[in-house]
C-alpha atoms as a PDB file:
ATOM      1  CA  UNK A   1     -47.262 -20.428  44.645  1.00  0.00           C
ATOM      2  CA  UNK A   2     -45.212 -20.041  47.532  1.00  0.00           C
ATOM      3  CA  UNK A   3     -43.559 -23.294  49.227  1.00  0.00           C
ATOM      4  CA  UNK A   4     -43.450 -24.470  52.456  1.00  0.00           C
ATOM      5  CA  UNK A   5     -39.784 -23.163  53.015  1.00  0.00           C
ATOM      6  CA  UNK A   6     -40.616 -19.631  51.597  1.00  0.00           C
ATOM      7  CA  UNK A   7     -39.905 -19.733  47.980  1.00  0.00           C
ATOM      8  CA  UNK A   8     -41.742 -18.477  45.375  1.00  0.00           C
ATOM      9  CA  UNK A   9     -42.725 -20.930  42.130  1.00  0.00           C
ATOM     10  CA  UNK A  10     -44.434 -20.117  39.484  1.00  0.00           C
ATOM     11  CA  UNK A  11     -46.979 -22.679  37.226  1.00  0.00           C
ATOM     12  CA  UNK A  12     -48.268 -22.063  34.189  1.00  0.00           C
ATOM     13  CA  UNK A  13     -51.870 -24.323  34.173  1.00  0.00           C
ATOM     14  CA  UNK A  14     -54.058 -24.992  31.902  1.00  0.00           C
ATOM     15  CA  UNK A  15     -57.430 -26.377  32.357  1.00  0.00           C
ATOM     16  CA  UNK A  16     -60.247 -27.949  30.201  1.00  0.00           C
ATOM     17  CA  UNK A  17     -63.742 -28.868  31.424  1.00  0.00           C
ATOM     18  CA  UNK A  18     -64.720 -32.598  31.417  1.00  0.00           C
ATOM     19  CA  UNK A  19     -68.423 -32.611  29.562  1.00  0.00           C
ATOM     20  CA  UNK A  20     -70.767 -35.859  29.912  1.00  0.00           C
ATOM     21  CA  UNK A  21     -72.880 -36.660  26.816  1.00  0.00           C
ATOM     22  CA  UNK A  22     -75.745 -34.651  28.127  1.00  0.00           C
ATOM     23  CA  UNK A  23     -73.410 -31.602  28.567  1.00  0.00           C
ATOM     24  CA  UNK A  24     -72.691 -31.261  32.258  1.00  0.00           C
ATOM     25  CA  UNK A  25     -69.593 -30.433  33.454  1.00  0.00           C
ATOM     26  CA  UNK A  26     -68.555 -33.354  35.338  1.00  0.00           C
ATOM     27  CA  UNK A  27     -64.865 -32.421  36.089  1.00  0.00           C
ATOM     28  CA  UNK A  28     -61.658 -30.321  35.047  1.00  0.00           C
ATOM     29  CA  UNK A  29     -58.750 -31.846  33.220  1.00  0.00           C
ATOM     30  CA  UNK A  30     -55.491 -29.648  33.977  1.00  0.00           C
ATOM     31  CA  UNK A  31     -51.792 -29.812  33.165  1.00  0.00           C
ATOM     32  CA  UNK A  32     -49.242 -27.332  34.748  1.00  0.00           C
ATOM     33  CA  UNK A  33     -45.473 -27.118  34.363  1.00  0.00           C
ATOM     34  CA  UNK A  34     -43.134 -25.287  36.697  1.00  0.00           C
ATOM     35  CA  UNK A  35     -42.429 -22.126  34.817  1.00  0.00           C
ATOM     36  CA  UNK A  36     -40.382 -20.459  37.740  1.00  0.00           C
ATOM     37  CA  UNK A  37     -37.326 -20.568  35.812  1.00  0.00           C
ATOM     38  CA  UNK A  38     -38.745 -18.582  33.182  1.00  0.00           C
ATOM     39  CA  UNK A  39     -39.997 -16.334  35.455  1.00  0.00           C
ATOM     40  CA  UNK A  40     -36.670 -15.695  37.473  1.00  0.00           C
ATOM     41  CA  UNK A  41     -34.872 -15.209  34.120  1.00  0.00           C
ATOM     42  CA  UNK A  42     -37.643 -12.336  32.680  1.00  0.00           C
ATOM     43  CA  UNK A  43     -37.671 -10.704  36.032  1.00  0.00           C
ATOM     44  CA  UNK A  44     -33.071 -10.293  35.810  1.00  0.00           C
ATOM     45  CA  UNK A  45     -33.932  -9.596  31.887  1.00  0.00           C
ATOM     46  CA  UNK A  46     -36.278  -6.574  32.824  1.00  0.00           C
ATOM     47  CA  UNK A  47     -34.099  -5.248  35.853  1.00  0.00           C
ATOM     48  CA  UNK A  48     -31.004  -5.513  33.187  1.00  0.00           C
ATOM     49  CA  UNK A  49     -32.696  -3.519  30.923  1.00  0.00           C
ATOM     50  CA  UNK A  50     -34.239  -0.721  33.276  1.00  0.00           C
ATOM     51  CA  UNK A  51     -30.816  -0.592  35.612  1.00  0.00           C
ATOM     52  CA  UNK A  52     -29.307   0.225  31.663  1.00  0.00           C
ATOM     53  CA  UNK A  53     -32.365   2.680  31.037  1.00  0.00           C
ATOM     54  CA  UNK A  54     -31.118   4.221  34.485  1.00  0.00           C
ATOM     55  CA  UNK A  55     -27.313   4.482  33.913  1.00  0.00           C
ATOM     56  CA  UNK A  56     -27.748   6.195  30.535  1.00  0.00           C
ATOM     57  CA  UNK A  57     -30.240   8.819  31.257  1.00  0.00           C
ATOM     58  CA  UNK A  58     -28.275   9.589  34.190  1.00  0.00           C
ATOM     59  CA  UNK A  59     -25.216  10.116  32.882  1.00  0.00           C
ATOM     60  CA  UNK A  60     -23.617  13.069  32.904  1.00  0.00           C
ATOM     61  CA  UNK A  61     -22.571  12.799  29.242  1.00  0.00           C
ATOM     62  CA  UNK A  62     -24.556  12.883  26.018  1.00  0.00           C
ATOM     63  CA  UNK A  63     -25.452   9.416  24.998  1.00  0.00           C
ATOM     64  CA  UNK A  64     -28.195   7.750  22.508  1.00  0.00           C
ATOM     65  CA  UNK A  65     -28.326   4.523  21.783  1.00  0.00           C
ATOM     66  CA  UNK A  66     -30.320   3.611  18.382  1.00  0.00           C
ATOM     67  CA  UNK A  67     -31.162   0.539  16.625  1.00  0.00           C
ATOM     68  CA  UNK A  68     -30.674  -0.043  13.367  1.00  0.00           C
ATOM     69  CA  UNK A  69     -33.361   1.596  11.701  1.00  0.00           C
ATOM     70  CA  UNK A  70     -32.253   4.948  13.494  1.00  0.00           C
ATOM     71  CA  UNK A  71     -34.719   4.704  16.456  1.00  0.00           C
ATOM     72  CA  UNK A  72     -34.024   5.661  19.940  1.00  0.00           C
ATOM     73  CA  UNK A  73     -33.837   2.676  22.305  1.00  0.00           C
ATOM     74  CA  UNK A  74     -32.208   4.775  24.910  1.00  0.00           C
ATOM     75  CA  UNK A  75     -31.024   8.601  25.503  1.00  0.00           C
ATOM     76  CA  UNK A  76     -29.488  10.797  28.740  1.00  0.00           C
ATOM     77  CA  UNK A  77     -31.373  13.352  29.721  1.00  0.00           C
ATOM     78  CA  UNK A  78     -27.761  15.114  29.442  1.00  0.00           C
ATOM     79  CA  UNK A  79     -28.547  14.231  25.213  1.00  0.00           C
ATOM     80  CA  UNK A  80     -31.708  15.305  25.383  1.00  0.00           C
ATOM     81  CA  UNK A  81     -30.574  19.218  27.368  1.00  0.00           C
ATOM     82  CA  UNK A  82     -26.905  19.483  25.256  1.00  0.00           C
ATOM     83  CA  UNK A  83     -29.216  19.130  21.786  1.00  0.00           C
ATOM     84  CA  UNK A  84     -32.167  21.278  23.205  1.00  0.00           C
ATOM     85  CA  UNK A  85     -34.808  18.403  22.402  1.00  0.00           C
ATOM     86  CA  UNK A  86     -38.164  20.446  23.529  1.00  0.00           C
ATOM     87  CA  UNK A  87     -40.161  17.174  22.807  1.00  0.00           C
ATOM     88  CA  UNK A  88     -38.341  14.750  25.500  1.00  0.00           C
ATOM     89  CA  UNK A  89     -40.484  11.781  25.197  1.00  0.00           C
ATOM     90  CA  UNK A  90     -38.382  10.613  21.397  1.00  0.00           C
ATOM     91  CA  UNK A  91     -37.961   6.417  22.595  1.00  0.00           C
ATOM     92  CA  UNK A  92     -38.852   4.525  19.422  1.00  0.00           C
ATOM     93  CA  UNK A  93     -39.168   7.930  17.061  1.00  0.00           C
ATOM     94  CA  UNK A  94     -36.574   7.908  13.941  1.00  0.00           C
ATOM     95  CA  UNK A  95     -32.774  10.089  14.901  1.00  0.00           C
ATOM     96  CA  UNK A  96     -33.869  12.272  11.403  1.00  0.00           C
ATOM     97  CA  UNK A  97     -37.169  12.722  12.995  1.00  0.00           C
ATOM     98  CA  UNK A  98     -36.170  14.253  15.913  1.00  0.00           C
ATOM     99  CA  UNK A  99     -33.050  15.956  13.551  1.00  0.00           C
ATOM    100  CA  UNK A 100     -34.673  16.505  10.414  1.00  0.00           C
ATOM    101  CA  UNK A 101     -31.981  19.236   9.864  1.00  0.00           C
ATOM    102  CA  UNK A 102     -29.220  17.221  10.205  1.00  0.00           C
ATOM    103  CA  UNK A 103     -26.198  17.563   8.138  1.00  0.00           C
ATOM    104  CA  UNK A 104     -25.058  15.019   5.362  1.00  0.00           C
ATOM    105  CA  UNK A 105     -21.724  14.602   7.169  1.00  0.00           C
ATOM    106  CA  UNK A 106     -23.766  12.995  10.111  1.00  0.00           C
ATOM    107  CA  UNK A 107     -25.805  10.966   8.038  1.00  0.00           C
ATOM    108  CA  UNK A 108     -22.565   9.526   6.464  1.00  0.00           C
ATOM    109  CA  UNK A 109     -21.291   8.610   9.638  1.00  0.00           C
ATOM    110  CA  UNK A 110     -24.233   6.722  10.774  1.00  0.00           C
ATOM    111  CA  UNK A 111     -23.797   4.798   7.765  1.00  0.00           C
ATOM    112  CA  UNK A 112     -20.287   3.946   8.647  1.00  0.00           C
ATOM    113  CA  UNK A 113     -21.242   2.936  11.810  1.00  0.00           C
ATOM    114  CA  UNK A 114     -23.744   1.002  10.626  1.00  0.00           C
ATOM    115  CA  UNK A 115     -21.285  -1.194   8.466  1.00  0.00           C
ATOM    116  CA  UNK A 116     -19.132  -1.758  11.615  1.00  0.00           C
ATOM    117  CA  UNK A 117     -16.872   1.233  11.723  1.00  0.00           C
ATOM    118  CA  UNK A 118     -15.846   3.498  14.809  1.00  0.00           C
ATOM    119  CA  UNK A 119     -16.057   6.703  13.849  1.00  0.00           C
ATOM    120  CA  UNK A 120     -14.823   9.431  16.186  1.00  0.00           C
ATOM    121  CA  UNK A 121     -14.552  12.857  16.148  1.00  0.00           C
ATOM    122  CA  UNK A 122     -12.736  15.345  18.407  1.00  0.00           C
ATOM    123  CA  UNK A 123     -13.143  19.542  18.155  1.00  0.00           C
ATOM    124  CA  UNK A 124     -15.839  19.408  16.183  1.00  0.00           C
ATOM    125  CA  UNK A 125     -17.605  22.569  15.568  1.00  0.00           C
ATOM    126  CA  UNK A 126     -21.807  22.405  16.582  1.00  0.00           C
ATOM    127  CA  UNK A 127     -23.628  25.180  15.634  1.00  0.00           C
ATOM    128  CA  UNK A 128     -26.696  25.703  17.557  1.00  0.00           C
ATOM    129  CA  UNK A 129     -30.425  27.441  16.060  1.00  0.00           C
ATOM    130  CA  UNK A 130     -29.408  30.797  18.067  1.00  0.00           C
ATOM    131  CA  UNK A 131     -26.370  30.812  16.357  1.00  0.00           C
ATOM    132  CA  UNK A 132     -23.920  30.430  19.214  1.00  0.00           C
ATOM    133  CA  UNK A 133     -21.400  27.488  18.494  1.00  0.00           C
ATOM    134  CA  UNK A 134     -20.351  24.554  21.158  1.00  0.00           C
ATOM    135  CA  UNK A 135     -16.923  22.060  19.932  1.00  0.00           C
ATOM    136  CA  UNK A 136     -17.652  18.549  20.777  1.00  0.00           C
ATOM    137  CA  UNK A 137     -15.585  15.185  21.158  1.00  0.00           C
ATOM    138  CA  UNK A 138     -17.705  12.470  20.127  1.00  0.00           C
ATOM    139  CA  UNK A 139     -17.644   8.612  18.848  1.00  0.00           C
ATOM    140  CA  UNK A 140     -20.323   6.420  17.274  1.00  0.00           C
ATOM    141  CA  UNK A 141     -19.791   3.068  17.551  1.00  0.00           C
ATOM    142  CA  UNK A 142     -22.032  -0.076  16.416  1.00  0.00           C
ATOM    143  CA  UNK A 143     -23.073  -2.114  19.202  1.00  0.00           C
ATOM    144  CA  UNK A 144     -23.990  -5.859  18.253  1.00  0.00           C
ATOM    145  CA  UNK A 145     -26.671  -8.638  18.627  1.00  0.00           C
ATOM    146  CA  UNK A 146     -25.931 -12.149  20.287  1.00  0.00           C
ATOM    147  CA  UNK A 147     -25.741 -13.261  16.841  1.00  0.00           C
ATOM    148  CA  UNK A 148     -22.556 -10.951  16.394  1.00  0.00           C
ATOM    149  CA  UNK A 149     -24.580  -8.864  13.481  1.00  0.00           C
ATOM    150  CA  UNK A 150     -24.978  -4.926  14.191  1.00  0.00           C
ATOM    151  CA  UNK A 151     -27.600  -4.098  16.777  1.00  0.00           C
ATOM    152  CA  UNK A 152     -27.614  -0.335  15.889  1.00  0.00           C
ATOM    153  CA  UNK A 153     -25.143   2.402  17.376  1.00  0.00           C
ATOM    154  CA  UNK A 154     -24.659   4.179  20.394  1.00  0.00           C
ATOM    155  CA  UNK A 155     -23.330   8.146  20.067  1.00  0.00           C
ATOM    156  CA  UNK A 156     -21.451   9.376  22.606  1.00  0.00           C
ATOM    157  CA  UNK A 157     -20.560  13.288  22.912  1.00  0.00           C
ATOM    158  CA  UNK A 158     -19.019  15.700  25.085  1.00  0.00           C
ATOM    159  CA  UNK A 159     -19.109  19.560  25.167  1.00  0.00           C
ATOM    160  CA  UNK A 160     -15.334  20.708  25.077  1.00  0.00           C
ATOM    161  CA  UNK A 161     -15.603  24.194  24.167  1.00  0.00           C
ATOM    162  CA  UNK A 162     -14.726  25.425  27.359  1.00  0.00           C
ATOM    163  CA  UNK A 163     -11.493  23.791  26.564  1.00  0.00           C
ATOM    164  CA  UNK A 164     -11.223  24.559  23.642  1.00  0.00           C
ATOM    165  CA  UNK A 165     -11.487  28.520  24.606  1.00  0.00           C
ATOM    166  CA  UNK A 166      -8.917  28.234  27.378  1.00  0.00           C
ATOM    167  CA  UNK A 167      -6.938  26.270  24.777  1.00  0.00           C
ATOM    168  CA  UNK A 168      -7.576  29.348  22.790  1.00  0.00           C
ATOM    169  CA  UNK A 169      -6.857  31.998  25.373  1.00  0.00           C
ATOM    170  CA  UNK A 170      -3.648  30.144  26.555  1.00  0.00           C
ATOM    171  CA  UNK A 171      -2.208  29.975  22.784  1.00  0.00           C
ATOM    172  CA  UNK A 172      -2.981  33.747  22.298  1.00  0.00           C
ATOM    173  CA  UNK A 173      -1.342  34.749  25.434  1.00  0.00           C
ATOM    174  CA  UNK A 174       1.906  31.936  24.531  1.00  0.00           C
ATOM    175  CA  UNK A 175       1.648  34.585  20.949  1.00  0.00           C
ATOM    176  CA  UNK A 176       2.111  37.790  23.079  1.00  0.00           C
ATOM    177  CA  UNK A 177       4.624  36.542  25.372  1.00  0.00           C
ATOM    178  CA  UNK A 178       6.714  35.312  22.577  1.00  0.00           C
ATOM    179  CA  UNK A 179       6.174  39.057  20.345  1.00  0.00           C
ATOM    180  CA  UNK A 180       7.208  40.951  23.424  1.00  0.00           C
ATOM    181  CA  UNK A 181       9.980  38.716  24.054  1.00  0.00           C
ATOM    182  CA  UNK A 182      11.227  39.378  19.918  1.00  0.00           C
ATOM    183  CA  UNK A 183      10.673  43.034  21.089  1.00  0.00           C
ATOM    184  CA  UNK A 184      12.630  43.317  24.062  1.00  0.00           C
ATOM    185  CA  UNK A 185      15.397  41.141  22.582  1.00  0.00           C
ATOM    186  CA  UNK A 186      15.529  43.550  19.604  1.00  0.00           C
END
């Protein structure tokens, strides 16, 4: 219903037919409450939820968010490309579904997580099907329910191998400076 002054309500009606003894339908009987309140407060809830939808799969890091069962509520399309998920549509599948490869070490640290611990990891060695090998930083923290008990987790990683192999080259090239320097000094 819109008002005279431009505003939108909303009613929530319900209505019951009147029946005389010989069956007509004489009238309607209806109740209706003012439900616009309700309505303004699902509308922010569902904009909330897809602006979050939007940041994460935008993002330029790696980011799921699971509940506590393992399933994906939300992932970044940057997750979805750094992992090489061919099968992109994984909202509501289970993390070991999608991963049914995955490591122990992992699985222990979901676990963690999923008792209330931050678990982080930095340099971290991930080995990829074709064998090549990216280092990641990464964390997995629980988030929580109003309530205050754990929601699930949310993973965050980012590729650092570049800097890891300029970390690399720099120390190698520290190495030869320092043996030519013991050389020339000798």
């Amino acid at each position: 219903h819109t008002t005279i002054d431009g505003r939108k309500t909303y009613y929530q009606t319900s209505l019951s037919p009147i029946v005389a003894p010989d069956g007509a339908v004489v009238a309607a009987a209806g109740i209706g409450r003012d439900v616009t309140a309700l309505q303004e407060a699902e509308e922010r809830l569902l904009h909330s939820h897809k602006l979050m939808q939007y940041i994460i799969e935008h993002s330029n890091s790696a980011i799921a968010v699971h509940d506590r069962d393992l399933r994906y509520l939300y992932v970044s399309d940057n997750y979805l490309n750094q992992y090489n998920v061919a099968d992109r549509d994984i909202i509501g599948r289970h993390h070991y579904d999608v991963f049914p490869d995955l490591p122990q070490k992992w699985r222990d640290v979901h676990q963690r997580t999923l008792k209330g611990e931050i678990v982080t990891g930095d340099r971290d060695p991930y080995p990829h099907p074709d064998g090549t090998v990216d280092y990641t930083r990464w964390e997995s923290r629980p988030w929580y329910e109003d309530d205050g008990s754990i929601g699930g987790l949310i993973i965050y990683t980012e590729v650092i191998t570049e800097r890891v192999r300029m970390e690399q080259e720099i120390m190698k090239k520290a190495d030869q400076l320092y043996i030519q320097k013991q050389q020339a000094d000798a």
